[in-house]
PDB file of N, CA and C in Angstrom:
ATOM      1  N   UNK A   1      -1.664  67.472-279.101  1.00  0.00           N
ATOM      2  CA  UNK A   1      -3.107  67.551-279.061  1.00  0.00           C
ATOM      3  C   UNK A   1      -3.719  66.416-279.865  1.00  0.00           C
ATOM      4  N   UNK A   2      -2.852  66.013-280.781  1.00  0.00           N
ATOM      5  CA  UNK A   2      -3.672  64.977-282.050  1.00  0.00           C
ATOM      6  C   UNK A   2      -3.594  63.641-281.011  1.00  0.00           C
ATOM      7  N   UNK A   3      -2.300  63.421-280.272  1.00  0.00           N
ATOM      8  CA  UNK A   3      -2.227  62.096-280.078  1.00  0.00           C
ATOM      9  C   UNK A   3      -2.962  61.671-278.539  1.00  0.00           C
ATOM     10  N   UNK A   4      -3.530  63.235-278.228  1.00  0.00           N
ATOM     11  CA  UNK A   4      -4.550  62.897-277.212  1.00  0.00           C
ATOM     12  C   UNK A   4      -5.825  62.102-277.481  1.00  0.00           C
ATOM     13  N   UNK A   5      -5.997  61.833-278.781  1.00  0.00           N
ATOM     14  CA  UNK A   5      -7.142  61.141-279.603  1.00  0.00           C
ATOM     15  C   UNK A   5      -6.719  59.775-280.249  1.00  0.00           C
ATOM     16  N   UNK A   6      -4.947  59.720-280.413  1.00  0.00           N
ATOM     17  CA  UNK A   6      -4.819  58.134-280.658  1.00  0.00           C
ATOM     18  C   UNK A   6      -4.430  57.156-279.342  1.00  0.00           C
ATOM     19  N   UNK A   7      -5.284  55.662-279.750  1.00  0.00           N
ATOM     20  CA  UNK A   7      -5.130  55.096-278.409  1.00  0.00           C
ATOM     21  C   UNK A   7      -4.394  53.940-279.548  1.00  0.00           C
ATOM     22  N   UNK A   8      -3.556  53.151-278.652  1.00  0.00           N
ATOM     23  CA  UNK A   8      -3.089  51.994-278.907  1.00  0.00           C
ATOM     24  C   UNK A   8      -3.807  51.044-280.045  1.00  0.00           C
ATOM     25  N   UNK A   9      -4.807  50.811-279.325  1.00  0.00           N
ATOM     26  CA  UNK A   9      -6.427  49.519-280.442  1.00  0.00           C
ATOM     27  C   UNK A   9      -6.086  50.634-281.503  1.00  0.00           C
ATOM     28  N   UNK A  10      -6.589  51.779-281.353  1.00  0.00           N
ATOM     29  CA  UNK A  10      -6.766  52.676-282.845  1.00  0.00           C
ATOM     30  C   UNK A  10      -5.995  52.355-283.674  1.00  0.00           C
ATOM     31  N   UNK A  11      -4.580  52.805-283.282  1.00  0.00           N
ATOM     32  CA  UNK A  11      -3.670  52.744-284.565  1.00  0.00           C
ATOM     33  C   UNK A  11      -3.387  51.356-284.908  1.00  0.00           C
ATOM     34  N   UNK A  12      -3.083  50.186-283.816  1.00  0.00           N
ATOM     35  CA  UNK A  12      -3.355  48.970-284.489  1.00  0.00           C
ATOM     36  C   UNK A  12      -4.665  48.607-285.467  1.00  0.00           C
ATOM     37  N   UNK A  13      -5.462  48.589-284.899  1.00  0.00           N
ATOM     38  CA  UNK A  13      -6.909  48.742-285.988  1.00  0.00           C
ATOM     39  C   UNK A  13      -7.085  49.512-287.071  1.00  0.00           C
ATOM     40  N   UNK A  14      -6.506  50.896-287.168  1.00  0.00           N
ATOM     41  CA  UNK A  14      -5.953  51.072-288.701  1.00  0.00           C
ATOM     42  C   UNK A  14      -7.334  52.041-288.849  1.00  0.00           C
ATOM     43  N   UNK A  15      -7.889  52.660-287.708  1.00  0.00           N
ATOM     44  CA  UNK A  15      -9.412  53.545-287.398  1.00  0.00           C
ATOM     45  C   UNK A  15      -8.998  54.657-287.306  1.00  0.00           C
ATOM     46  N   UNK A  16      -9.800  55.564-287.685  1.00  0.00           N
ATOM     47  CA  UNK A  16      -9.667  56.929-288.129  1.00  0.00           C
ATOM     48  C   UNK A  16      -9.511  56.911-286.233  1.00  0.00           C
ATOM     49  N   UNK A  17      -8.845  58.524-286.247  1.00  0.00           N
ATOM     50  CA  UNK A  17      -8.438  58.648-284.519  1.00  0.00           C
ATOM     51  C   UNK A  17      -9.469  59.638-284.610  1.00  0.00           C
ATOM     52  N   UNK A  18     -10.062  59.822-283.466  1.00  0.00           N
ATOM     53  CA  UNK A  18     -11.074  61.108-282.662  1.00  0.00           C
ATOM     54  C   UNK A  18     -10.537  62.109-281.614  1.00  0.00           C
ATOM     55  N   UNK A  19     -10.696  63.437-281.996  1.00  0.00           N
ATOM     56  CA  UNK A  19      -9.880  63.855-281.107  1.00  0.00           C
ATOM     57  C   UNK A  19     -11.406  64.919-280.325  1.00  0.00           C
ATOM     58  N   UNK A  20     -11.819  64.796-278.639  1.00  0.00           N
ATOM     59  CA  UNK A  20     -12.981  65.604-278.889  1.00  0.00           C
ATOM     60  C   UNK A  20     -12.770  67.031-279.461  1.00  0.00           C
ATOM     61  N   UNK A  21     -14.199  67.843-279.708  1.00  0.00           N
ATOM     62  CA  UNK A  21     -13.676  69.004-280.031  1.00  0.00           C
ATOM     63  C   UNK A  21     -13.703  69.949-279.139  1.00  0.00           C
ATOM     64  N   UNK A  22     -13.961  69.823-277.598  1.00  0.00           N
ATOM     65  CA  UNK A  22     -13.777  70.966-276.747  1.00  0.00           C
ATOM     66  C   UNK A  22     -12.054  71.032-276.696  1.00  0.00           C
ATOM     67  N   UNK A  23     -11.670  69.698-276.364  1.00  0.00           N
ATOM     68  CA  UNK A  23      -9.949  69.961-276.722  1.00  0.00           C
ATOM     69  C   UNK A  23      -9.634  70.614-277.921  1.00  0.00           C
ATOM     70  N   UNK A  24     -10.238  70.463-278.915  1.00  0.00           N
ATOM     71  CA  UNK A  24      -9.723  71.337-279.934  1.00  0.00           C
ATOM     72  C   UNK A  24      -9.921  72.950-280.433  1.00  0.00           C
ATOM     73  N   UNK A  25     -11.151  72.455-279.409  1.00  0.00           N
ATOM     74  CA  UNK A  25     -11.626  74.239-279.378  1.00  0.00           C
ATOM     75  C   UNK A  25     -10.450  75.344-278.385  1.00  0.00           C
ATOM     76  N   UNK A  26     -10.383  74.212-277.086  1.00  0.00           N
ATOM     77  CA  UNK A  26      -9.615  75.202-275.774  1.00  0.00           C
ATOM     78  C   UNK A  26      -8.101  75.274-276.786  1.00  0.00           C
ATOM     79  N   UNK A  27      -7.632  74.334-277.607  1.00  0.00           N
ATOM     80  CA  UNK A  27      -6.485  74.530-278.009  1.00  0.00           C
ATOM     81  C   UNK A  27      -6.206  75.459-279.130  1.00  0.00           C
ATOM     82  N   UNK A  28      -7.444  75.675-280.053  1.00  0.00           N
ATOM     83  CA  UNK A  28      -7.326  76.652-281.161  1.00  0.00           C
ATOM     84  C   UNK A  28      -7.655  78.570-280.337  1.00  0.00           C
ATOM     85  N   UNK A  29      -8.565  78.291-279.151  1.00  0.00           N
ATOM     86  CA  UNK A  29      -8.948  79.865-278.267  1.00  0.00           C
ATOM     87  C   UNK A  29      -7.343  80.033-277.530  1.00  0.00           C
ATOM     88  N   UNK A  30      -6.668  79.104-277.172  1.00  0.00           N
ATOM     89  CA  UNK A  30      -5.301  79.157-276.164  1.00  0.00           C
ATOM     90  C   UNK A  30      -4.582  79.674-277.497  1.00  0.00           C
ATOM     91  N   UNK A  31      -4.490  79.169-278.480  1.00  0.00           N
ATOM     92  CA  UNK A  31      -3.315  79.762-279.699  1.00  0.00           C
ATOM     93  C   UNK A  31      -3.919  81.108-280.231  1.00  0.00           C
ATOM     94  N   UNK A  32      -5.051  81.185-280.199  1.00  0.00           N
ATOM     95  CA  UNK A  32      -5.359  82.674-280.674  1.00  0.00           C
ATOM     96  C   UNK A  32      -5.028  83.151-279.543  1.00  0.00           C
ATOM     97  N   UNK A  33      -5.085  83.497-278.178  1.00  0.00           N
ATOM     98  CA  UNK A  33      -4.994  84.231-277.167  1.00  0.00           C
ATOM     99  C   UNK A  33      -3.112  84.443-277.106  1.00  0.00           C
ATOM    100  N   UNK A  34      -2.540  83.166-277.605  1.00  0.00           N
ATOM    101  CA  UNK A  34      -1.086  83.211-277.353  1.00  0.00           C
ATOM    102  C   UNK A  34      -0.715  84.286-278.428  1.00  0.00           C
ATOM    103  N   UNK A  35      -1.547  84.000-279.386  1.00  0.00           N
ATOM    104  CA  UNK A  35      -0.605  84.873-281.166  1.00  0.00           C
ATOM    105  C   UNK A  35      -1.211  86.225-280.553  1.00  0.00           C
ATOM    106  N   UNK A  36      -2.153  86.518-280.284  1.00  0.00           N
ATOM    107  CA  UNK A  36      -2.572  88.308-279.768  1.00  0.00           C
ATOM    108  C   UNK A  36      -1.582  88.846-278.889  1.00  0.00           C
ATOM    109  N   UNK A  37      -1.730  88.016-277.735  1.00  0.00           N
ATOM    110  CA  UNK A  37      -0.618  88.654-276.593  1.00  0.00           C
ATOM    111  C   UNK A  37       0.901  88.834-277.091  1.00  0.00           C
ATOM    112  N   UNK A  38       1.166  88.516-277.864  1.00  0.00           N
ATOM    113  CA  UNK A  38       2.675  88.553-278.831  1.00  0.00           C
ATOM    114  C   UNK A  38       2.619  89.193-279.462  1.00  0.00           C
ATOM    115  N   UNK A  39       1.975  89.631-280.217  1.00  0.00           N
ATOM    116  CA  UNK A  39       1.507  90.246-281.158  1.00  0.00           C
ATOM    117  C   UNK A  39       1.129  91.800-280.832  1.00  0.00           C
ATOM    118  N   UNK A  40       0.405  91.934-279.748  1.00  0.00           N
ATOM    119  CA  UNK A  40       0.456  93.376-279.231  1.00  0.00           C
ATOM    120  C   UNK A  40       2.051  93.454-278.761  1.00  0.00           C
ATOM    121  N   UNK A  41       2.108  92.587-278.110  1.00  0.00           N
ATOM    122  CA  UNK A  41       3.831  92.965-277.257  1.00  0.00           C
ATOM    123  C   UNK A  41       4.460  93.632-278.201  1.00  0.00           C
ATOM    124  N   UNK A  42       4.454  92.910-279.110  1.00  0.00           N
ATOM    125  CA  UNK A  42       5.624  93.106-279.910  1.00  0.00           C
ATOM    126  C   UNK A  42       5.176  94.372-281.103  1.00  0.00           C
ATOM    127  N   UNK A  43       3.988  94.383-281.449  1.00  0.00           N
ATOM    128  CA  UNK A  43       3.472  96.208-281.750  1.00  0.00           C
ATOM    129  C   UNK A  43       3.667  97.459-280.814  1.00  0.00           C
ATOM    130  N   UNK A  44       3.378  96.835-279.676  1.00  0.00           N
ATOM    131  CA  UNK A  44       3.954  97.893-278.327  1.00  0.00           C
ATOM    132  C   UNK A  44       5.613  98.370-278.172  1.00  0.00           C
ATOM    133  N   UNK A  45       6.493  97.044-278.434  1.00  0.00           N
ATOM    134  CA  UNK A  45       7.710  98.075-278.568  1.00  0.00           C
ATOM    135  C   UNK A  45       8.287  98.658-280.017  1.00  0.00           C
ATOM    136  N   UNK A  46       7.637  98.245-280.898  1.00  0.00           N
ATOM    137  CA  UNK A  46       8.079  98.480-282.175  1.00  0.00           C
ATOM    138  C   UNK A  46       7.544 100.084-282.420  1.00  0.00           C
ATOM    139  N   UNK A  47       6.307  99.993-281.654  1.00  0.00           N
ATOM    140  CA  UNK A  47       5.842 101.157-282.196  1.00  0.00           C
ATOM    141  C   UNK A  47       6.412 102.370-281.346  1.00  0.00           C
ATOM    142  N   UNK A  48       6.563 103.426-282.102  1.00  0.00           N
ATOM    143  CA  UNK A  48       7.554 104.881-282.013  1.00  0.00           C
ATOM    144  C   UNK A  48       6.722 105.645-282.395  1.00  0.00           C
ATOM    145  N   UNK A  49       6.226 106.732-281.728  1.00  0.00           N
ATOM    146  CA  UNK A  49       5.414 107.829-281.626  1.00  0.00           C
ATOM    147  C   UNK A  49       5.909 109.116-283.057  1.00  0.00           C
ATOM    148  N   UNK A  50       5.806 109.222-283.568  1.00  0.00           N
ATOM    149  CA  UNK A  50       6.035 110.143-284.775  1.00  0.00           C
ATOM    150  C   UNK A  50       5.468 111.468-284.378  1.00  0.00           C
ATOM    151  N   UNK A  51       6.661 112.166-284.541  1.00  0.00           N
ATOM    152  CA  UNK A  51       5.742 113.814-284.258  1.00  0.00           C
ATOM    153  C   UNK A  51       5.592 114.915-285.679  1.00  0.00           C
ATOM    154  N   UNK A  52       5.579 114.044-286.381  1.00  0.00           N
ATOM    155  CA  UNK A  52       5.215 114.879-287.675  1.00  0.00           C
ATOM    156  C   UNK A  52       3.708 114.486-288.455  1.00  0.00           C
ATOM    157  N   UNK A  53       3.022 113.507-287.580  1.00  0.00           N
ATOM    158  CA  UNK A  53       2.099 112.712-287.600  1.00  0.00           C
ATOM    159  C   UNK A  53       0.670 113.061-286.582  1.00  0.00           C
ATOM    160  N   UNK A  54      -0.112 113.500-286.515  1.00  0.00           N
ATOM    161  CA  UNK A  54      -0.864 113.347-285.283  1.00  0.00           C
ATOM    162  C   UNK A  54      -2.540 113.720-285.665  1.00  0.00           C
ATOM    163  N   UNK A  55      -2.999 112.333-284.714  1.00  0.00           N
ATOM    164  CA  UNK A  55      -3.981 112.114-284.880  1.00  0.00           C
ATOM    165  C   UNK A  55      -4.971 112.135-283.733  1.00  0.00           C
ATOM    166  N   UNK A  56      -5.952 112.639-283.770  1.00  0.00           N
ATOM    167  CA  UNK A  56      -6.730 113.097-282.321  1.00  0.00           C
ATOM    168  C   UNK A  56      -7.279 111.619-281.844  1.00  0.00           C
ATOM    169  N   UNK A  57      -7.258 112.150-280.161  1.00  0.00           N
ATOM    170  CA  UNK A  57      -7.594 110.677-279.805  1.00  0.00           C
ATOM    171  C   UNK A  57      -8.541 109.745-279.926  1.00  0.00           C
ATOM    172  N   UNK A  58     -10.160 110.793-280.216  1.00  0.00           N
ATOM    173  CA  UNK A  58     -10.946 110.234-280.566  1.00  0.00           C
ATOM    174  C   UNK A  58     -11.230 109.303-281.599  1.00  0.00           C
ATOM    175  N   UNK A  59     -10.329 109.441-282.858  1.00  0.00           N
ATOM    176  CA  UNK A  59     -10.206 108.788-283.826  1.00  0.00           C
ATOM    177  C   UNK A  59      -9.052 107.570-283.195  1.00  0.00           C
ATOM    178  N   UNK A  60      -8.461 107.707-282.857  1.00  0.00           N
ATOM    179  CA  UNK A  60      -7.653 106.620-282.519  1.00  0.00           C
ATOM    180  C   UNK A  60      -8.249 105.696-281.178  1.00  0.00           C
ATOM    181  N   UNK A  61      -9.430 106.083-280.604  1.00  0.00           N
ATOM    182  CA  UNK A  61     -10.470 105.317-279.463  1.00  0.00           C
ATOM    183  C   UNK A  61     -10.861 104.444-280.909  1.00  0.00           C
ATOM    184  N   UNK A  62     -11.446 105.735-281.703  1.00  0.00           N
ATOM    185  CA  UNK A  62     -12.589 104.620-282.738  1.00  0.00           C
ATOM    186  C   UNK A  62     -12.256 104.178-283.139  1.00  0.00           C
ATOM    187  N   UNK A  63     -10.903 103.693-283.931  1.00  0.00           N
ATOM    188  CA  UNK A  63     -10.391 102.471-284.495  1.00  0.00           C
ATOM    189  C   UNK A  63      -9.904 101.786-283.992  1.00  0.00           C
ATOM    190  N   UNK A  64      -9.969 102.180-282.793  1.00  0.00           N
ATOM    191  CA  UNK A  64      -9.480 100.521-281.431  1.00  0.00           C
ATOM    192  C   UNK A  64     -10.486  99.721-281.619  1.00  0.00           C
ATOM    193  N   UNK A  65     -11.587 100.715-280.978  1.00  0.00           N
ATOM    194  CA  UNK A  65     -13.099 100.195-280.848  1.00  0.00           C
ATOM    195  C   UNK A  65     -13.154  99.123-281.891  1.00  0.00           C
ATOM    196  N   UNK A  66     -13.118  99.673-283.442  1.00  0.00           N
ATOM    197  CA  UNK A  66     -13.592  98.852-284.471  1.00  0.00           C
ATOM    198  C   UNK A  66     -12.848  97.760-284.576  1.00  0.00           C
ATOM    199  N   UNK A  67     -11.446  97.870-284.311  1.00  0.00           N
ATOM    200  CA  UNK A  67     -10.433  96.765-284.214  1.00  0.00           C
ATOM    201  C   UNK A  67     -10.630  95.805-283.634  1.00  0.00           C
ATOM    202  N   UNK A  68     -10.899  95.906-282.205  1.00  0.00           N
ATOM    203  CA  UNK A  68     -11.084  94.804-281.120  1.00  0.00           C
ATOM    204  C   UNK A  68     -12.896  94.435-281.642  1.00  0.00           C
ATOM    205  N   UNK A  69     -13.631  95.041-281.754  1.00  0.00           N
ATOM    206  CA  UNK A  69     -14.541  94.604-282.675  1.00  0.00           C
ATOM    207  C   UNK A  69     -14.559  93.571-283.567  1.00  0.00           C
ATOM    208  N   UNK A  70     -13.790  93.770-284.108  1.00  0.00           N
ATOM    209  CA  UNK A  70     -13.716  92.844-285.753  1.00  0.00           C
ATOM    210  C   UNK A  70     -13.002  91.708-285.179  1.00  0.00           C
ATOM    211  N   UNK A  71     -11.981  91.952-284.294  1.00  0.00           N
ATOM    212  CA  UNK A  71     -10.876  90.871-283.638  1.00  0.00           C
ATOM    213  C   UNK A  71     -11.654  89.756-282.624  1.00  0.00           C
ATOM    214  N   UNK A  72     -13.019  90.149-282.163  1.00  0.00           N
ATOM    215  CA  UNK A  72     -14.065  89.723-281.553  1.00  0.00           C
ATOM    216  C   UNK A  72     -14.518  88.839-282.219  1.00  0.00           C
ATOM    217  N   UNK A  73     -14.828  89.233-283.498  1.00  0.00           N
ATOM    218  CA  UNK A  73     -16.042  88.811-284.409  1.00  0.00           C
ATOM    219  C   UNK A  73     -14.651  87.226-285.418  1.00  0.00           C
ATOM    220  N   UNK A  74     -14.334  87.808-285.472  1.00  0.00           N
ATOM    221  CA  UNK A  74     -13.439  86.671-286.236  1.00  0.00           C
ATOM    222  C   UNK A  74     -12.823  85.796-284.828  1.00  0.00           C
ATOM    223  N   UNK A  75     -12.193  85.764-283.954  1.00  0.00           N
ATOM    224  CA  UNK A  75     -12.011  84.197-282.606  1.00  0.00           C
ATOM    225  C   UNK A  75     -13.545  83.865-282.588  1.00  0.00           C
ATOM    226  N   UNK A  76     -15.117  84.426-282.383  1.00  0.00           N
ATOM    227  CA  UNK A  76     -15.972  83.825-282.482  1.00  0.00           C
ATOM    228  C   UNK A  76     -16.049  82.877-283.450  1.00  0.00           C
ATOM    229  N   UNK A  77     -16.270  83.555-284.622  1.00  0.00           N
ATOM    230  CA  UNK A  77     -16.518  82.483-285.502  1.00  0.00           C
ATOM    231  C   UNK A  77     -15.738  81.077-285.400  1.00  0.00           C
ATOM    232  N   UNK A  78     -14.032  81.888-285.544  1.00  0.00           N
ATOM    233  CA  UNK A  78     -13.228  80.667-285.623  1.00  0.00           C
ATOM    234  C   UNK A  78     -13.803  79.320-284.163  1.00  0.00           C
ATOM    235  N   UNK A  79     -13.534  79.861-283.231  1.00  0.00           N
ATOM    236  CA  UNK A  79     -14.178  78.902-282.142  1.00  0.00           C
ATOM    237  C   UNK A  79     -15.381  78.279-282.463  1.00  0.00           C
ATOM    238  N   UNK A  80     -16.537  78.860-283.355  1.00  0.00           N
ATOM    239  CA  UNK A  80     -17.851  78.054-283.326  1.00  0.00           C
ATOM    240  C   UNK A  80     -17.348  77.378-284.949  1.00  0.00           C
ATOM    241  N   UNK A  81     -16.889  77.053-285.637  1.00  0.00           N
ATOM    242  CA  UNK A  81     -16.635  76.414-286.205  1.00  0.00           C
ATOM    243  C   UNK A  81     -15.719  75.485-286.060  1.00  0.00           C
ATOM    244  N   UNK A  82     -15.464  75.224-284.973  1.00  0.00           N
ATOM    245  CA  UNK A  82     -14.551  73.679-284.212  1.00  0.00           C
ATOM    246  C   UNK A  82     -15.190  72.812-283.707  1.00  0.00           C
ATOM    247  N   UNK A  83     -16.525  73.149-283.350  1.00  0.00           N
ATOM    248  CA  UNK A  83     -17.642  72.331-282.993  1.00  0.00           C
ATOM    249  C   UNK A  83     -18.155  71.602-283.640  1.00  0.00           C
ATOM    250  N   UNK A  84     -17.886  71.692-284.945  1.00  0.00           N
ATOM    251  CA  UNK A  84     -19.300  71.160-285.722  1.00  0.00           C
ATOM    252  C   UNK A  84     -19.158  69.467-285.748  1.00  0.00           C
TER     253      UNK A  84
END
């Protein structure tokens, strides 16, 4: 991704390299989307249902809810701060 921003003149010329930032944006939203999808996968088989444990579903909707919420709110930010 970096050396999509160095050109030949650049590094001979000894000039700071530019890389735009929609490339850096699609590449930081593609790595968050890659680390989630792995990341559930791999909570999905790890996780083992406990029957000495149990929690009604409604509570377990609402802390999805709040989860993917918060998980919302933090890739926003991170993405609008690649722009600047």
């Amino acid at each position: 991704m970096v050396k999509s921003g160095l050109d030949k003149r650049i590094v001979e010329n000894g000039e700071a390299a530019r890389v735009s930032p929609y490339r850096l944006t699609a590449h930081l939203t593609s790595a968050f989307a890659i680390y989630i999808a792995l990341l559930s996968g791999g909570i999905t088989i790890l996780y083992k249902p406990r029957s000495d444990v149990t929690i009604s579903p409604e509570v377990t909707k609402r802390l999805k809810g709040i989860s993917h919420g918060i998980a919302g709110f933090v890739l926003v930010t991170a993405v609008a701060g690649t722009n600047k």
